[in-house]
PDB file of N, CA and C in Angstrom:
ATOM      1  N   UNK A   1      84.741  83.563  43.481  1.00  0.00           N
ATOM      2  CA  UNK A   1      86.079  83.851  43.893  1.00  0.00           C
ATOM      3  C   UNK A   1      86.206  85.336  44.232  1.00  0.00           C
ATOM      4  N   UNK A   2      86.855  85.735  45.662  1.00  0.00           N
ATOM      5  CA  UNK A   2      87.423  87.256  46.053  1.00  0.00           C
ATOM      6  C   UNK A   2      88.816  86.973  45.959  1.00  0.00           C
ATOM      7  N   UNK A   3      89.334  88.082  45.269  1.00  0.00           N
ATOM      8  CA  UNK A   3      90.279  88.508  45.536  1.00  0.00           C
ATOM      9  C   UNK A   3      90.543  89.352  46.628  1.00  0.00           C
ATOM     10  N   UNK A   4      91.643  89.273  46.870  1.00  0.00           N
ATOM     11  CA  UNK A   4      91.754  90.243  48.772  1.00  0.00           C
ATOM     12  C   UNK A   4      93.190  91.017  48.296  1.00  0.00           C
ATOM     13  N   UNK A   5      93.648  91.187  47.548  1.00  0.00           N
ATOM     14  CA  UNK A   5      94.764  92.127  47.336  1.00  0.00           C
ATOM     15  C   UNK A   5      95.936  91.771  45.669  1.00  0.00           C
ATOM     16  N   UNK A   6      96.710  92.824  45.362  1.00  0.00           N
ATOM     17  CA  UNK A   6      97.002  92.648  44.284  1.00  0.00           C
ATOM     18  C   UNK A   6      98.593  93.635  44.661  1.00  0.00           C
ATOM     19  N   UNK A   7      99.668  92.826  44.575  1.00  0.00           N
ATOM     20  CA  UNK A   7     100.724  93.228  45.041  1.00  0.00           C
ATOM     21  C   UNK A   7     101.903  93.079  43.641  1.00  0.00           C
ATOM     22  N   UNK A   8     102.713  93.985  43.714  1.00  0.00           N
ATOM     23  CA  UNK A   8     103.881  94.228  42.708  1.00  0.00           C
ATOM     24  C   UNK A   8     104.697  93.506  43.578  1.00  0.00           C
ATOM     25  N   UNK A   9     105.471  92.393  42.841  1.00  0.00           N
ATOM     26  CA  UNK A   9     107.005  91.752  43.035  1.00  0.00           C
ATOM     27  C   UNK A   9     108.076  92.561  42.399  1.00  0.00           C
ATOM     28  N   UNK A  10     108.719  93.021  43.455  1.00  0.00           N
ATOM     29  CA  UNK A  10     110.245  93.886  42.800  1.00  0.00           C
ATOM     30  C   UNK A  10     111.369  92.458  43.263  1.00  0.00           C
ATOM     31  N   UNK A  11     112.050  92.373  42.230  1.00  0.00           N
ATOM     32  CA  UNK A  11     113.501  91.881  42.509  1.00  0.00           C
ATOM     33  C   UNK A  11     114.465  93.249  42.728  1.00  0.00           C
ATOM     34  N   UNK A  12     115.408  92.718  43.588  1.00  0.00           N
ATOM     35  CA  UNK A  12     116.287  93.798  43.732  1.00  0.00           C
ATOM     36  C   UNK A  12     117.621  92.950  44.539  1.00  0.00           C
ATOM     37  N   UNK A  13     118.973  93.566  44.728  1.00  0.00           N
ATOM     38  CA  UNK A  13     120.012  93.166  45.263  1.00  0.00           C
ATOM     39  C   UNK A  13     119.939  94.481  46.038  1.00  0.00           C
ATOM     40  N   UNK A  14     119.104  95.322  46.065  1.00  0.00           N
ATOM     41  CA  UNK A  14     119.701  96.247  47.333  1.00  0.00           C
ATOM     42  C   UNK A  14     117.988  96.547  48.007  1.00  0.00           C
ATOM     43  N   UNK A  15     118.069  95.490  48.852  1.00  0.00           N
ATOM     44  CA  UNK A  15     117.137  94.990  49.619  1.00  0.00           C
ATOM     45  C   UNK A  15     117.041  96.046  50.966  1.00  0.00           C
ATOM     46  N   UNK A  16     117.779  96.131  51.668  1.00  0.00           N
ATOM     47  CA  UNK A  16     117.987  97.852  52.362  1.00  0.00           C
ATOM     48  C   UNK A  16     117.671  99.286  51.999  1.00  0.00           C
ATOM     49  N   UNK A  17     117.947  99.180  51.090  1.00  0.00           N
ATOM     50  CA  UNK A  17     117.641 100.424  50.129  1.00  0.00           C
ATOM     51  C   UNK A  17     116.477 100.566  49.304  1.00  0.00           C
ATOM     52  N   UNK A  18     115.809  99.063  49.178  1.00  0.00           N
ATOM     53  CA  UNK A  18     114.441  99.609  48.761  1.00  0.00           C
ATOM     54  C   UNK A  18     113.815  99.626  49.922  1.00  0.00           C
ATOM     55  N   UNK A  19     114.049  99.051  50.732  1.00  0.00           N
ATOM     56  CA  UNK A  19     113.136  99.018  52.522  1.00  0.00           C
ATOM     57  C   UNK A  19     113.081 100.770  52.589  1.00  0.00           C
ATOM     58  N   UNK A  20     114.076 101.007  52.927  1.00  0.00           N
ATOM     59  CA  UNK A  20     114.202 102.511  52.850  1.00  0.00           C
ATOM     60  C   UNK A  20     113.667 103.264  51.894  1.00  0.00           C
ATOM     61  N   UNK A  21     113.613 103.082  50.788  1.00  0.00           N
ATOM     62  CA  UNK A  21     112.818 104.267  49.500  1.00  0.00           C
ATOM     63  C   UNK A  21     111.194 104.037  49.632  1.00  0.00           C
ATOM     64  N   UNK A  22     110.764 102.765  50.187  1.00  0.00           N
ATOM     65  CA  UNK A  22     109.517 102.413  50.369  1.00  0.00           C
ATOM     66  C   UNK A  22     108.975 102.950  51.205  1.00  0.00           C
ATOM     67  N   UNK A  23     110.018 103.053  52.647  1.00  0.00           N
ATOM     68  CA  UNK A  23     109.728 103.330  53.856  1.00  0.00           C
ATOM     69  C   UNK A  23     109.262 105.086  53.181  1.00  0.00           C
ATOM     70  N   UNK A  24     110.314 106.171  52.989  1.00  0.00           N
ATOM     71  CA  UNK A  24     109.581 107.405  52.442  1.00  0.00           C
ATOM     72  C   UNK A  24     108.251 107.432  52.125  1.00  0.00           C
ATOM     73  N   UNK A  25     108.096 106.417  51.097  1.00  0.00           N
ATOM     74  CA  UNK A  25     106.511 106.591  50.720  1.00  0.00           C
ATOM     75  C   UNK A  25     105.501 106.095  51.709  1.00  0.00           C
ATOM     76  N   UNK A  26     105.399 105.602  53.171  1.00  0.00           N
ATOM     77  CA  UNK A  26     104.664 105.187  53.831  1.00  0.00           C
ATOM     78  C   UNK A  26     104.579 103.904  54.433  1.00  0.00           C
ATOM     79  N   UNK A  27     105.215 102.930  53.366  1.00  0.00           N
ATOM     80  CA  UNK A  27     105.521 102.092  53.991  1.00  0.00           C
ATOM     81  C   UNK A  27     106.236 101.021  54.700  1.00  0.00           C
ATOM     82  N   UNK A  28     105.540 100.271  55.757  1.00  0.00           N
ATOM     83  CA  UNK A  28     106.145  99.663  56.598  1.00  0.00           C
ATOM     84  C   UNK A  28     106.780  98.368  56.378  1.00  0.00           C
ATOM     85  N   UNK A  29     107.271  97.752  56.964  1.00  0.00           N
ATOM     86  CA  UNK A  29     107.842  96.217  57.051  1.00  0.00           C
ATOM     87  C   UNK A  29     106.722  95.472  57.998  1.00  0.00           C
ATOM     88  N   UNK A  30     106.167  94.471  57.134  1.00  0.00           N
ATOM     89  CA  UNK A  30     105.368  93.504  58.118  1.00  0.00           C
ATOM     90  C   UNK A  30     105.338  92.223  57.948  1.00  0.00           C
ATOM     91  N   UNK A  31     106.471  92.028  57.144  1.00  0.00           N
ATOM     92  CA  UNK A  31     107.280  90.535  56.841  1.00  0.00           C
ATOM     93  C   UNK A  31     108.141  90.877  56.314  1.00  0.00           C
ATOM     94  N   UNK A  32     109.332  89.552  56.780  1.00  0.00           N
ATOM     95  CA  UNK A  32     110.321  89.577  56.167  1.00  0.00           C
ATOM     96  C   UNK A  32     110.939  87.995  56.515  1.00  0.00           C
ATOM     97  N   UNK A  33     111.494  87.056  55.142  1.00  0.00           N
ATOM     98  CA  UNK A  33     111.658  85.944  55.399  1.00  0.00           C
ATOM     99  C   UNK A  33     113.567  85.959  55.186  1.00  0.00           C
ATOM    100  N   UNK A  34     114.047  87.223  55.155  1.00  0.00           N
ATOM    101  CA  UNK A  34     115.109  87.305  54.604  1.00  0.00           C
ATOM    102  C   UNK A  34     115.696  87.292  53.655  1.00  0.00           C
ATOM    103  N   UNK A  35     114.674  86.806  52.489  1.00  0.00           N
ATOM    104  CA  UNK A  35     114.924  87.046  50.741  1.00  0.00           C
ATOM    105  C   UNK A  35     113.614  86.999  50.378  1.00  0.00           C
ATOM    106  N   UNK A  36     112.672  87.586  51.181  1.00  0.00           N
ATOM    107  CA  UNK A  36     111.515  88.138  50.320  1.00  0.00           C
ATOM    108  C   UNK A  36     110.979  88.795  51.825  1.00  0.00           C
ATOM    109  N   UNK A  37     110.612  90.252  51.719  1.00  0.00           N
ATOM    110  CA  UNK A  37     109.780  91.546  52.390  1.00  0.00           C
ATOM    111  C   UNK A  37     109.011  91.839  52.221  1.00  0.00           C
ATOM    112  N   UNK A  38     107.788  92.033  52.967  1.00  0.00           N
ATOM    113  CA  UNK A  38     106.300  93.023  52.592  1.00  0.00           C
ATOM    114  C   UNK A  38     106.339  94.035  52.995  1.00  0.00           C
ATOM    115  N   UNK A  39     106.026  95.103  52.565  1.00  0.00           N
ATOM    116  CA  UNK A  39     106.125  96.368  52.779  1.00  0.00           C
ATOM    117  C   UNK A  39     104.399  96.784  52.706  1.00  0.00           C
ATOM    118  N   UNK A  40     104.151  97.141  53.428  1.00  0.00           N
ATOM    119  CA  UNK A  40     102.765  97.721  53.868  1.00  0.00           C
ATOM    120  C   UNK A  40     102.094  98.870  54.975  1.00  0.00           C
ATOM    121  N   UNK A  41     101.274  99.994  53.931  1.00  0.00           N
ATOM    122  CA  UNK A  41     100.940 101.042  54.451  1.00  0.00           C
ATOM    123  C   UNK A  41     100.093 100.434  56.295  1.00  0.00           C
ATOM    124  N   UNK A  42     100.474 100.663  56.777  1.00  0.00           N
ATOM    125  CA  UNK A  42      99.611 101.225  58.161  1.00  0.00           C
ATOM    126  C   UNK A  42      98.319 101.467  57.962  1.00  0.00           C
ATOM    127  N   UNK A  43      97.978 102.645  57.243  1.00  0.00           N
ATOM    128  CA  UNK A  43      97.142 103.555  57.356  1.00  0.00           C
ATOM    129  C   UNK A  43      95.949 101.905  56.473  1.00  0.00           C
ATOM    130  N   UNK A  44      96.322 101.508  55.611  1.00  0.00           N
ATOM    131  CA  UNK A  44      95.631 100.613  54.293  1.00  0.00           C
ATOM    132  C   UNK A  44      96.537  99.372  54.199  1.00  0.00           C
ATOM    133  N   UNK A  45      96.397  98.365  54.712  1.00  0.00           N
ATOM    134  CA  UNK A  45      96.897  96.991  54.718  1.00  0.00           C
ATOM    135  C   UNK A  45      97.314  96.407  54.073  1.00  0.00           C
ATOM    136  N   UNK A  46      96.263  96.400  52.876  1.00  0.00           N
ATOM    137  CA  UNK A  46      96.215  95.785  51.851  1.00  0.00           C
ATOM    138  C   UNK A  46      96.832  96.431  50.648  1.00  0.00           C
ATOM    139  N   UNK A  47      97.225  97.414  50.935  1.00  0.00           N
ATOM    140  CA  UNK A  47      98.275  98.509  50.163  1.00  0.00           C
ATOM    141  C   UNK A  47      99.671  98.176  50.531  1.00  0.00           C
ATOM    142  N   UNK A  48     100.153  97.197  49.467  1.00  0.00           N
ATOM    143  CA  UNK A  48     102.100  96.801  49.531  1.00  0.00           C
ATOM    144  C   UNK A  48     102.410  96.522  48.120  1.00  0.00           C
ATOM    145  N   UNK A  49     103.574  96.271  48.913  1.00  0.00           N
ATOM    146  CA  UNK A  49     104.607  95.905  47.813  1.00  0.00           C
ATOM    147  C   UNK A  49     105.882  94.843  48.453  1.00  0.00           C
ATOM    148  N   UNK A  50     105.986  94.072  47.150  1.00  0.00           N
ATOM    149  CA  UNK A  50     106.938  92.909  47.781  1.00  0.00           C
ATOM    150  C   UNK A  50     108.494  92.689  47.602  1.00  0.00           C
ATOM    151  N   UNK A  51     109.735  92.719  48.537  1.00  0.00           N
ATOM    152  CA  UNK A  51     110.544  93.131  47.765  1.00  0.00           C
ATOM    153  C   UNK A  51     111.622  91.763  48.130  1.00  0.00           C
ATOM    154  N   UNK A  52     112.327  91.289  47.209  1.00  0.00           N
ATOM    155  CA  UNK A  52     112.737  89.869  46.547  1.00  0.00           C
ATOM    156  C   UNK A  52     114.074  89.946  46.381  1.00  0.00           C
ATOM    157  N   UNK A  53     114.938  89.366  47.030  1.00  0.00           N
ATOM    158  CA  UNK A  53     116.242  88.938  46.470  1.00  0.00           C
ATOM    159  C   UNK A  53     116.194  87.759  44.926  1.00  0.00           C
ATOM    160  N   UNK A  54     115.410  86.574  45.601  1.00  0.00           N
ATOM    161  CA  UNK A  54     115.484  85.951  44.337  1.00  0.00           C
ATOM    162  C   UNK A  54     114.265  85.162  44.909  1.00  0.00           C
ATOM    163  N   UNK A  55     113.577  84.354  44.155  1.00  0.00           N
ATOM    164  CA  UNK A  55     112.751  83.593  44.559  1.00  0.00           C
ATOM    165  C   UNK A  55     112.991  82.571  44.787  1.00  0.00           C
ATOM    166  N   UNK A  56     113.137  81.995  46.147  1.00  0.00           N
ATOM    167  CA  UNK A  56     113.944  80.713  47.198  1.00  0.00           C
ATOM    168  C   UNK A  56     113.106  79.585  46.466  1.00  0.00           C
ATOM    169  N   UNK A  57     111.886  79.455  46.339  1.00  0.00           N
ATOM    170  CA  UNK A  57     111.292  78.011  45.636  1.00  0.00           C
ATOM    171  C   UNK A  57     110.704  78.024  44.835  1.00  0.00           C
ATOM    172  N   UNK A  58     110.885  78.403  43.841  1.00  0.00           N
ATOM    173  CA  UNK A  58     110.674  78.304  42.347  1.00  0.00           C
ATOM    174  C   UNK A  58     111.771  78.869  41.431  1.00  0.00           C
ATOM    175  N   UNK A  59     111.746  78.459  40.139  1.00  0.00           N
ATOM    176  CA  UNK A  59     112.565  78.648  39.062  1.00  0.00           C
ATOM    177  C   UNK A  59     112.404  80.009  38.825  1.00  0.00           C
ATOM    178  N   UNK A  60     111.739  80.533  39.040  1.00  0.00           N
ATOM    179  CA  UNK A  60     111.349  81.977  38.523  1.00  0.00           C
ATOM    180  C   UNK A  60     110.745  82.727  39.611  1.00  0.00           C
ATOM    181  N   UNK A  61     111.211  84.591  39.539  1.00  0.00           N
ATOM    182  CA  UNK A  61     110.654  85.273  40.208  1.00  0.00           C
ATOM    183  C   UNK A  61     109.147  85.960  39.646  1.00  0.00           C
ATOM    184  N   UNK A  62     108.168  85.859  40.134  1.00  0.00           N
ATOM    185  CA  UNK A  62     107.221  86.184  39.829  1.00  0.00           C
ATOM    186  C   UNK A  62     107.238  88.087  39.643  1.00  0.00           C
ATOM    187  N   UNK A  63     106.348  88.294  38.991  1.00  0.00           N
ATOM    188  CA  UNK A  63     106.423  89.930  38.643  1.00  0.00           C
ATOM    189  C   UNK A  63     105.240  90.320  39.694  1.00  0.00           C
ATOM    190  N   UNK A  64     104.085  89.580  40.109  1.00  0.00           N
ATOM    191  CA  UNK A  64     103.083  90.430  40.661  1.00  0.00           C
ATOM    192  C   UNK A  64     102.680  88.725  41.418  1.00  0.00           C
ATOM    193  N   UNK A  65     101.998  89.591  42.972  1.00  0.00           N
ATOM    194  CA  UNK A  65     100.994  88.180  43.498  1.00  0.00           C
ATOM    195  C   UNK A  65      99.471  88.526  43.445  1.00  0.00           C
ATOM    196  N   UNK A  66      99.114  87.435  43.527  1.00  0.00           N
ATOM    197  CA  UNK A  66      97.568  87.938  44.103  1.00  0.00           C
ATOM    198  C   UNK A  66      96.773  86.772  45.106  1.00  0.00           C
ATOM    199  N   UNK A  67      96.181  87.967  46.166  1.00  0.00           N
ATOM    200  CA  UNK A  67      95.925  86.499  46.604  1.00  0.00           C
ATOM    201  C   UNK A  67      94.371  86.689  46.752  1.00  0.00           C
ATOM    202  N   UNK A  68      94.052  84.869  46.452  1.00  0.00           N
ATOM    203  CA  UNK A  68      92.035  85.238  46.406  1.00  0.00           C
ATOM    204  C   UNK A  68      92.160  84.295  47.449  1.00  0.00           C
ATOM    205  N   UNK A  69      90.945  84.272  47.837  1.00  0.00           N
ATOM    206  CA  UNK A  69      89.924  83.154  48.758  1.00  0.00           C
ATOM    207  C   UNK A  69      89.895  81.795  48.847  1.00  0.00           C
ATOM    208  N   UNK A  70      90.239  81.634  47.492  1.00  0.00           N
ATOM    209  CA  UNK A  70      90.208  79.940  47.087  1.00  0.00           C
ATOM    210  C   UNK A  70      90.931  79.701  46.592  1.00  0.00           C
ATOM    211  N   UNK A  71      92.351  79.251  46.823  1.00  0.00           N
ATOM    212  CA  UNK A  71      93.160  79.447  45.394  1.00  0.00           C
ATOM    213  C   UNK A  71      92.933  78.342  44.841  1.00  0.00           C
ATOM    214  N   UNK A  72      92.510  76.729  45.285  1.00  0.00           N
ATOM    215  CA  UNK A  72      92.381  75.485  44.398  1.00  0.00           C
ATOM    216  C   UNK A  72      91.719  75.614  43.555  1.00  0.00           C
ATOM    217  N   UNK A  73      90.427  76.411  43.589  1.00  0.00           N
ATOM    218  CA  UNK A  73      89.186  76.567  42.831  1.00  0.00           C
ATOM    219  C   UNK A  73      90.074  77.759  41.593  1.00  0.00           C
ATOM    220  N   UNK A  74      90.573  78.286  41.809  1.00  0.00           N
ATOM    221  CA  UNK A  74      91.677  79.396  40.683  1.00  0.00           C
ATOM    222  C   UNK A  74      92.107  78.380  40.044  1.00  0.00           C
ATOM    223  N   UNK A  75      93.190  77.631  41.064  1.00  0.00           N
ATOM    224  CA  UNK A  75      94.332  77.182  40.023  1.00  0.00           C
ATOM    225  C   UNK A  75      93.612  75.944  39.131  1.00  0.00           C
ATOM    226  N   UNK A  76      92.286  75.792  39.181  1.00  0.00           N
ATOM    227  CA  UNK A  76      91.542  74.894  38.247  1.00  0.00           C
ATOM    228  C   UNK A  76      91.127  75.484  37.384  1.00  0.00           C
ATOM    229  N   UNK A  77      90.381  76.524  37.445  1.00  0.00           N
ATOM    230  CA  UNK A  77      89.780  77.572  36.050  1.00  0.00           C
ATOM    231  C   UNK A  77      90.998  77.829  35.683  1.00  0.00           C
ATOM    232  N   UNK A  78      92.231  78.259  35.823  1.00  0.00           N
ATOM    233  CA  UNK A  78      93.541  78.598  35.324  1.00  0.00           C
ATOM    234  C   UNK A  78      94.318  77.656  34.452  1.00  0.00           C
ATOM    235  N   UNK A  79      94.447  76.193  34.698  1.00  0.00           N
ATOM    236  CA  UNK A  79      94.634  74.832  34.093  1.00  0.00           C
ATOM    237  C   UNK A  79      93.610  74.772  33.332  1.00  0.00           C
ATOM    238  N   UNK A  80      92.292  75.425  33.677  1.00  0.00           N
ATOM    239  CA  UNK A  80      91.080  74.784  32.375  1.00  0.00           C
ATOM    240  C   UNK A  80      91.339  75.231  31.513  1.00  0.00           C
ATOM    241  N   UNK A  81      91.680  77.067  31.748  1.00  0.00           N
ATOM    242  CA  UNK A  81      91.830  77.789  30.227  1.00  0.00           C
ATOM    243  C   UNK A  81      92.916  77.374  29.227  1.00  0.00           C
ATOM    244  N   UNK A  82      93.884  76.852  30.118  1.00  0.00           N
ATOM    245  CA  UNK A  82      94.713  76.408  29.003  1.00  0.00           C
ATOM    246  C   UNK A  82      96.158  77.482  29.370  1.00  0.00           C
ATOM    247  N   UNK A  83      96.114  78.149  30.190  1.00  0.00           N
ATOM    248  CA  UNK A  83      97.043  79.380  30.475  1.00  0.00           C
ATOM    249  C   UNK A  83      98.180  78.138  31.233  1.00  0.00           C
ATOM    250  N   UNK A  84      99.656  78.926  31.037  1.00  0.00           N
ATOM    251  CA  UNK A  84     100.709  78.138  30.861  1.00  0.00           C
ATOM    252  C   UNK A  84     101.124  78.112  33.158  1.00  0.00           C
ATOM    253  N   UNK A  85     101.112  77.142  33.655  1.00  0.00           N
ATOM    254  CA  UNK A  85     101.519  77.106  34.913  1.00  0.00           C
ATOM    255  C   UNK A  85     102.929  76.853  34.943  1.00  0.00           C
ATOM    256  N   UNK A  86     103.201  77.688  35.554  1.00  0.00           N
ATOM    257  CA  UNK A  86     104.882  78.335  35.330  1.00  0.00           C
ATOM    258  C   UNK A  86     105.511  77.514  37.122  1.00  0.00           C
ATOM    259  N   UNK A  87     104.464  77.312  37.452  1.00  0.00           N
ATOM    260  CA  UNK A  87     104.888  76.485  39.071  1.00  0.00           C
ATOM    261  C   UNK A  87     103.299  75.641  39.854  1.00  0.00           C
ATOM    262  N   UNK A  88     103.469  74.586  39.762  1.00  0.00           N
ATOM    263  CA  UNK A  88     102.360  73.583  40.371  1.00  0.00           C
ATOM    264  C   UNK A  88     101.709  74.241  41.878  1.00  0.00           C
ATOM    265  N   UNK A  89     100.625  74.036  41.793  1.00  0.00           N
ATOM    266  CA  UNK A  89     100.267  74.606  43.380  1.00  0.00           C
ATOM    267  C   UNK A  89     100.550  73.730  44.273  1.00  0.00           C
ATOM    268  N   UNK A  90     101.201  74.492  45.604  1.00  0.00           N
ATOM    269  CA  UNK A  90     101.707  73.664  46.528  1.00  0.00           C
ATOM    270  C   UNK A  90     101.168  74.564  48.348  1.00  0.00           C
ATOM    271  N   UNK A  91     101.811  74.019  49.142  1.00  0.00           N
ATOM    272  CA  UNK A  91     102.034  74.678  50.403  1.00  0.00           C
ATOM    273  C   UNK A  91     103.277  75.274  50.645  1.00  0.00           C
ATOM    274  N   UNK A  92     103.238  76.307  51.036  1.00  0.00           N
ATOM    275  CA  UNK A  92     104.404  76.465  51.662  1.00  0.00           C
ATOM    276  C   UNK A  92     104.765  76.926  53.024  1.00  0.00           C
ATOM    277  N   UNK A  93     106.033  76.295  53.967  1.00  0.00           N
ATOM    278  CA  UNK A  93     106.362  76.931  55.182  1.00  0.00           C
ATOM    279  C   UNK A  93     105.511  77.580  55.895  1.00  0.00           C
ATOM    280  N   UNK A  94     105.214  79.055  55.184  1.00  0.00           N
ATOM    281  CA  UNK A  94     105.664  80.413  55.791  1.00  0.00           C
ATOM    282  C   UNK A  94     104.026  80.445  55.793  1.00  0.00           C
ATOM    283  N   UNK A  95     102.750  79.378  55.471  1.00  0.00           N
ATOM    284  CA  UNK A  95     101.444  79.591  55.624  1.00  0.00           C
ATOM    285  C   UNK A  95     100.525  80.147  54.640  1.00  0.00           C
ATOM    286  N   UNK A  96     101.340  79.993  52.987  1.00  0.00           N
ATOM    287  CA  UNK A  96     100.478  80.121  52.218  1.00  0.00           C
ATOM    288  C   UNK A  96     100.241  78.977  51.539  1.00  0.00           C
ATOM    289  N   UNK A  97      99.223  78.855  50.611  1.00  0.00           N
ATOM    290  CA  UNK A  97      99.136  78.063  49.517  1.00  0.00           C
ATOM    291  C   UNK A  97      99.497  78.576  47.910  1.00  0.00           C
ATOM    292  N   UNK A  98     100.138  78.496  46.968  1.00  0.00           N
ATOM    293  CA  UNK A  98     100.553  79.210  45.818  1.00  0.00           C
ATOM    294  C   UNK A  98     100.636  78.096  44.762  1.00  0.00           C
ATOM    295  N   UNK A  99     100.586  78.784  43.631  1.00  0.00           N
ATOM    296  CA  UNK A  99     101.137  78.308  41.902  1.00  0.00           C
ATOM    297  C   UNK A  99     101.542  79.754  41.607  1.00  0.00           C
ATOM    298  N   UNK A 100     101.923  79.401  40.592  1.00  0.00           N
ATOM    299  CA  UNK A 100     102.806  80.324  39.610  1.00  0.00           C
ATOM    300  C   UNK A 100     102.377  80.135  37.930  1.00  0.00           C
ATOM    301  N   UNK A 101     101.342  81.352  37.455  1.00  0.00           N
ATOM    302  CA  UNK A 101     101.124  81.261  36.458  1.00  0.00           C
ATOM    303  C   UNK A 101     101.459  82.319  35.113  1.00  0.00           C
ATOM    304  N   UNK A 102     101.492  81.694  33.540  1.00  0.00           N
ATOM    305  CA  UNK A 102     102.074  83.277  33.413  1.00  0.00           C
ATOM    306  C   UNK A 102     100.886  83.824  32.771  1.00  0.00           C
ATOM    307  N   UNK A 103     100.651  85.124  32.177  1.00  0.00           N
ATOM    308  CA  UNK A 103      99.195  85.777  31.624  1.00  0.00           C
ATOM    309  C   UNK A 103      99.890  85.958  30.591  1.00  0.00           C
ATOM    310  N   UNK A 104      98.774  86.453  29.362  1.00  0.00           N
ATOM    311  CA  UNK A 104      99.133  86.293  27.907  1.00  0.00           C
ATOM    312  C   UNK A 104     100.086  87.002  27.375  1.00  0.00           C
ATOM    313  N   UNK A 105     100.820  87.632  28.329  1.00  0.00           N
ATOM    314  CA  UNK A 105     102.476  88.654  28.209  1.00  0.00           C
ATOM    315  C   UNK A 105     103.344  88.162  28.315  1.00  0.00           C
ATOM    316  N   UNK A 106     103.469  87.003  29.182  1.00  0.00           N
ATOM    317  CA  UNK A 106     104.237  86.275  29.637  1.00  0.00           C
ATOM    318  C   UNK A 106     104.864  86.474  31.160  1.00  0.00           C
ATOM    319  N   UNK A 107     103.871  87.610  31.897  1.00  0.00           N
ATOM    320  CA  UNK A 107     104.484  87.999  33.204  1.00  0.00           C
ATOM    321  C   UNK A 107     104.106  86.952  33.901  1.00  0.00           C
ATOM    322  N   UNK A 108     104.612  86.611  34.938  1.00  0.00           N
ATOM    323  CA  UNK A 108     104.142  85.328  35.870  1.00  0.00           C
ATOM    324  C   UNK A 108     103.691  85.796  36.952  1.00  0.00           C
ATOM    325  N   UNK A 109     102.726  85.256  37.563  1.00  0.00           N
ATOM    326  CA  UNK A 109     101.569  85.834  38.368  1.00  0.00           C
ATOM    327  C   UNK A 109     101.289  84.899  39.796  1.00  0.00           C
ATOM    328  N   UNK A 110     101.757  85.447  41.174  1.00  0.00           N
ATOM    329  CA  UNK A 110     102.566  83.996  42.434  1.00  0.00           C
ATOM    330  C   UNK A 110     100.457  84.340  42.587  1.00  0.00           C
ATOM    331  N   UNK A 111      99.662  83.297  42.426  1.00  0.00           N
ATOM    332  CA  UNK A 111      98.611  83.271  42.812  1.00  0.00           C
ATOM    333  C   UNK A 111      98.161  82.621  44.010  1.00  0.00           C
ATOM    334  N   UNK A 112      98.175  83.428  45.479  1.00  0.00           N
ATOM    335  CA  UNK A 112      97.857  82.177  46.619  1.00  0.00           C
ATOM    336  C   UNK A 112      96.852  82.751  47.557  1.00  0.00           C
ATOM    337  N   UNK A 113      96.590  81.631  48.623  1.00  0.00           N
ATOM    338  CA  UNK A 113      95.565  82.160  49.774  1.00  0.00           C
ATOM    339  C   UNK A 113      96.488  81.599  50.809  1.00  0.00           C
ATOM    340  N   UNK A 114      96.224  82.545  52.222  1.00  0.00           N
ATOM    341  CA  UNK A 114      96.835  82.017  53.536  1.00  0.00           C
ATOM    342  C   UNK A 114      95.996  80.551  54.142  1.00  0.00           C
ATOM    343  N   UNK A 115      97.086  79.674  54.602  1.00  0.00           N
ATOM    344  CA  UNK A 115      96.331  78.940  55.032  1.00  0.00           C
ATOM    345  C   UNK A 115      95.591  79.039  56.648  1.00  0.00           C
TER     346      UNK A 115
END
C-alpha cells in the first residue's frame, strides 16, 4: 500500500474567510463542491488542506483524509484489526472511493482513492 497524501479536515462556518487566510499562506482553490474545498499549494500539490461546512454524507465530519492506492485492500487490514469503522466504504459522486475510520483517539480518519 502507497499512500499519496495526508490532508487536515477543518470544519468551519466561515468558509470565505478560511479560503482567504489559506489563500495568504499559498494556497489555492482546486476544488470546491460547495460544502467541502481543497486548498492546494501550486508550487507542491500534494500540499492542502480541506475546508468543510459539514460533511454532506456521513454522520460525522472527519478530522483528517488520506488517500492510498488501494483503498479496498486498507479498508480490509482496517476491519481486520478490529479498529472501529465510523462509515462503510462506498463510492462517491464526485470520483472517489472512501470509509470513515476512527484511530485509537477517537479522531476519524475519511480514508479513500480516486476512482
Amino acid at each position: 500500500m502507497s499512500v499519496r497524501r495526508v490532508v487536515p479536515d477543518i470544519q468551519t462556518e466561515a468558509m470565505e474567510e478560511s479560503r482567504d487566510f489559506y489563500g495568504l499562506l499559498g494556497l489555492e482553490e482546486v476544488m470546491n463542491l460547495g460544502w467541502v474545498s481543497t486548498l492546494a499549494s501550486p508550487d507542491n500539490p500534494t500540499a492542502q488542506v480541506i475546508l468543510m461546512t459539514q460533511e454532506m454524507t456521513a454522520p460525522v465530519t472527519p478530522d483528517m483524509s488520506v488517500e492510498v492506492d488501494d483503498v479496498d485492500a486498507v479498508y480490509e487490514a482496517v476491519r481486520a484489526s478490529g479498529a472501529r469503522i465510523v462509515r462503510p466504504l462506498q463510492d462517491e459522486e464526485w470520483g472517489v472511493r472512501r470509509f470513515f475510520a476512527a484511530d485509537p483517539n477517537g479522531k476519524v480518519v475519511n480514508v479513500l482513492s480516486h476512482r
